[in-house]
C-alpha atoms as a PDB file:
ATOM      1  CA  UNK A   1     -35.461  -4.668  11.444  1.00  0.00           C
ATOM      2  CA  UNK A   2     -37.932  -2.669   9.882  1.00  0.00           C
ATOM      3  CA  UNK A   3     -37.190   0.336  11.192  1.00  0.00           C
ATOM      4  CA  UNK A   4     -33.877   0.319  10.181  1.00  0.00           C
ATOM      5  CA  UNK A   5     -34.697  -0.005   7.088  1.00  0.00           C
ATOM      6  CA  UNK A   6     -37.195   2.696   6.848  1.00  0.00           C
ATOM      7  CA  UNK A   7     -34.426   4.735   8.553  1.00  0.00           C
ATOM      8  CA  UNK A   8     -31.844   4.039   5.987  1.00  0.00           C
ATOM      9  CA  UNK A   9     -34.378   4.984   3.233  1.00  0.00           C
ATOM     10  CA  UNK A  10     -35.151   8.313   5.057  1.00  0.00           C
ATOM     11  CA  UNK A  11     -31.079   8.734   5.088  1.00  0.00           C
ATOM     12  CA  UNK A  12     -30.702   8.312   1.214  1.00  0.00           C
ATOM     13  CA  UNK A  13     -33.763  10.785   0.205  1.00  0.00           C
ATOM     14  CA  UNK A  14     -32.171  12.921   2.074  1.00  0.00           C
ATOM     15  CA  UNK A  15     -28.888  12.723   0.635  1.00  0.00           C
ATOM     16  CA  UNK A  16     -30.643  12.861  -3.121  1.00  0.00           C
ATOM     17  CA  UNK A  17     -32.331  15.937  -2.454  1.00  0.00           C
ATOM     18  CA  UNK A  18     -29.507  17.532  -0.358  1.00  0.00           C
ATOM     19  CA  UNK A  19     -27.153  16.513  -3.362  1.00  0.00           C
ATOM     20  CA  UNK A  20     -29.536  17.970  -6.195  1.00  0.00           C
ATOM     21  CA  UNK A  21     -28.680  21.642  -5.294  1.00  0.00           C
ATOM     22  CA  UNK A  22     -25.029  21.468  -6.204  1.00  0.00           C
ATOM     23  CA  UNK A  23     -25.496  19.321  -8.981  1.00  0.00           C
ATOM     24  CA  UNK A  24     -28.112  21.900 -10.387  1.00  0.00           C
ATOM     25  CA  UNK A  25     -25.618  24.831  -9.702  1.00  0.00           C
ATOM     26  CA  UNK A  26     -22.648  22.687 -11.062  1.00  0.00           C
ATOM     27  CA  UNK A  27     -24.709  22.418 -14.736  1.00  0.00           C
ATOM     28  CA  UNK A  28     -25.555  26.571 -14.660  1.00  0.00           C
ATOM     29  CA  UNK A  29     -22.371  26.963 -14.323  1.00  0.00           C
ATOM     30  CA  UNK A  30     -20.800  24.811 -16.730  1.00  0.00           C
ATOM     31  CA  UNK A  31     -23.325  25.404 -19.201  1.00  0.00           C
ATOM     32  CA  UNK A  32     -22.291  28.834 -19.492  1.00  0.00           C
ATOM     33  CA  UNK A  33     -18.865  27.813 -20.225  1.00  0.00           C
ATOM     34  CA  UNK A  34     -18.278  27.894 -23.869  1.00  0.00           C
ATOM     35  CA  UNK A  35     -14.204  28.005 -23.859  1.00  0.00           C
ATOM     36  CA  UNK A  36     -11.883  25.961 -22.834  1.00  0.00           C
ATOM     37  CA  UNK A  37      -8.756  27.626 -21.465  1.00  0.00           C
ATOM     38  CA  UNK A  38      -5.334  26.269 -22.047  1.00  0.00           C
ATOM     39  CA  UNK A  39      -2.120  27.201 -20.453  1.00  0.00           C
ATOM     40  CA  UNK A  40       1.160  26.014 -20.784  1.00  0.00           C
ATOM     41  CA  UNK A  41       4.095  26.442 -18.395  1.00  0.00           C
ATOM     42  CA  UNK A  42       7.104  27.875 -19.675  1.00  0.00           C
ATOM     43  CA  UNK A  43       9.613  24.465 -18.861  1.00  0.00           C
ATOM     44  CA  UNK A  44       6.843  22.317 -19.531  1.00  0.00           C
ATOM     45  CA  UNK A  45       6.807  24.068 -23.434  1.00  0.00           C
ATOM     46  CA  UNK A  46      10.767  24.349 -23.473  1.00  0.00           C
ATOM     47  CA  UNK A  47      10.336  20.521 -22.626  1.00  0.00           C
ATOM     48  CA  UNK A  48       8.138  19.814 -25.209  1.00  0.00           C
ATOM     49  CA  UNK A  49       9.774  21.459 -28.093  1.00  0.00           C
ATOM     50  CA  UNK A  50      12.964  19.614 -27.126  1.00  0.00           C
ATOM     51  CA  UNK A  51      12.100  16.121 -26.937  1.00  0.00           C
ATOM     52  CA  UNK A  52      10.046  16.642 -30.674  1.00  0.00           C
ATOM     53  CA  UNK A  53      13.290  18.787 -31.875  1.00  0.00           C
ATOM     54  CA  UNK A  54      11.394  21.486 -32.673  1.00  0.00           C
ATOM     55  CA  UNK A  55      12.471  24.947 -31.993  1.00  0.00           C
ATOM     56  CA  UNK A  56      10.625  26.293 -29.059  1.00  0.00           C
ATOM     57  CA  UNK A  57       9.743  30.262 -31.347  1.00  0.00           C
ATOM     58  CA  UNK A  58       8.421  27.713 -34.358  1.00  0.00           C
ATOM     59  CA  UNK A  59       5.833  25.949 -31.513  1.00  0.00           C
ATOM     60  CA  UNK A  60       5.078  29.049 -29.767  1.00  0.00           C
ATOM     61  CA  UNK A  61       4.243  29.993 -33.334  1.00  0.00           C
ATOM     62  CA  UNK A  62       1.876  26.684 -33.811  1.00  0.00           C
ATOM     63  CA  UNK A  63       0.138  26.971 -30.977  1.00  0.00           C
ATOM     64  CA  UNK A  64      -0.684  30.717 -31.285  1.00  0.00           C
ATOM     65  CA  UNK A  65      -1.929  30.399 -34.307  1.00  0.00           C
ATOM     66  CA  UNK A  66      -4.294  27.633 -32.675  1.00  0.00           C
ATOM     67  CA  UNK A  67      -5.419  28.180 -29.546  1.00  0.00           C
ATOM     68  CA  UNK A  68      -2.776  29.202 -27.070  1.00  0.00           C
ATOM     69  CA  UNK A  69      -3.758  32.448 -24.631  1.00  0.00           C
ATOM     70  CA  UNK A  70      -1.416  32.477 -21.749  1.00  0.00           C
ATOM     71  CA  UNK A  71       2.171  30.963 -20.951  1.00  0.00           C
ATOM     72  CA  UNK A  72       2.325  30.455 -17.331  1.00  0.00           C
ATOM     73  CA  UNK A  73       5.983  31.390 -15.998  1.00  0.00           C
ATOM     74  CA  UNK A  74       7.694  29.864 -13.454  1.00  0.00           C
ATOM     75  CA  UNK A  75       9.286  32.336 -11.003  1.00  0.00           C
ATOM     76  CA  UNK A  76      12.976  32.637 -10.226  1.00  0.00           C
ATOM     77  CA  UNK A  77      14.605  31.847  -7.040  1.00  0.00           C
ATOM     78  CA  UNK A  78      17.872  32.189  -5.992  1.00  0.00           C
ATOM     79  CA  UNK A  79      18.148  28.383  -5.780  1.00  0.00           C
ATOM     80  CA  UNK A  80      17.290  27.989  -9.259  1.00  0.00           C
ATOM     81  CA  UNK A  81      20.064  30.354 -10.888  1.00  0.00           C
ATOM     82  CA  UNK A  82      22.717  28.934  -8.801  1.00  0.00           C
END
């Protein structure tokens, strides 16, 4: 009984130290990070502006003025235009 428990204390050191590498690369990275992207999809923003009866130019507008970079756009497929 006691060496399993010695074992099982082995097997969780282990696992802390193995896990500390990641973690430590995880907070370089995000700790350069100092922007937060945001993109919206095109329907998703078409969508948006309808349900608040807003016209979509007057949100696109908004949200440029704001904080909005990129529009992501949804690509067109025969099935869709038909």
């Amino acid at each position: 009984m006691g060496g399993l428990r010695r074992v099982l204390w082995v097997m969780i050191i282990i696992s802390l130290i193995l896990a500390i590498y990641p973690a430590v690369r995880r907070w370089a990275v995000e700790g350069e990070m100092q922007e937060v992207k945001l993109v919206f999809d095109d329907q998703g923003l078409a969508q948006l502006a309808y349900e608040e009866n807003i016209p979509l130019n007057l949100v696109l507008e908004e949200l440029q003025t704001g904080y909005l970079d990129s529009i992501a756009l949804s690509p067109l497929t025969p099935k869709k235009n038909v």
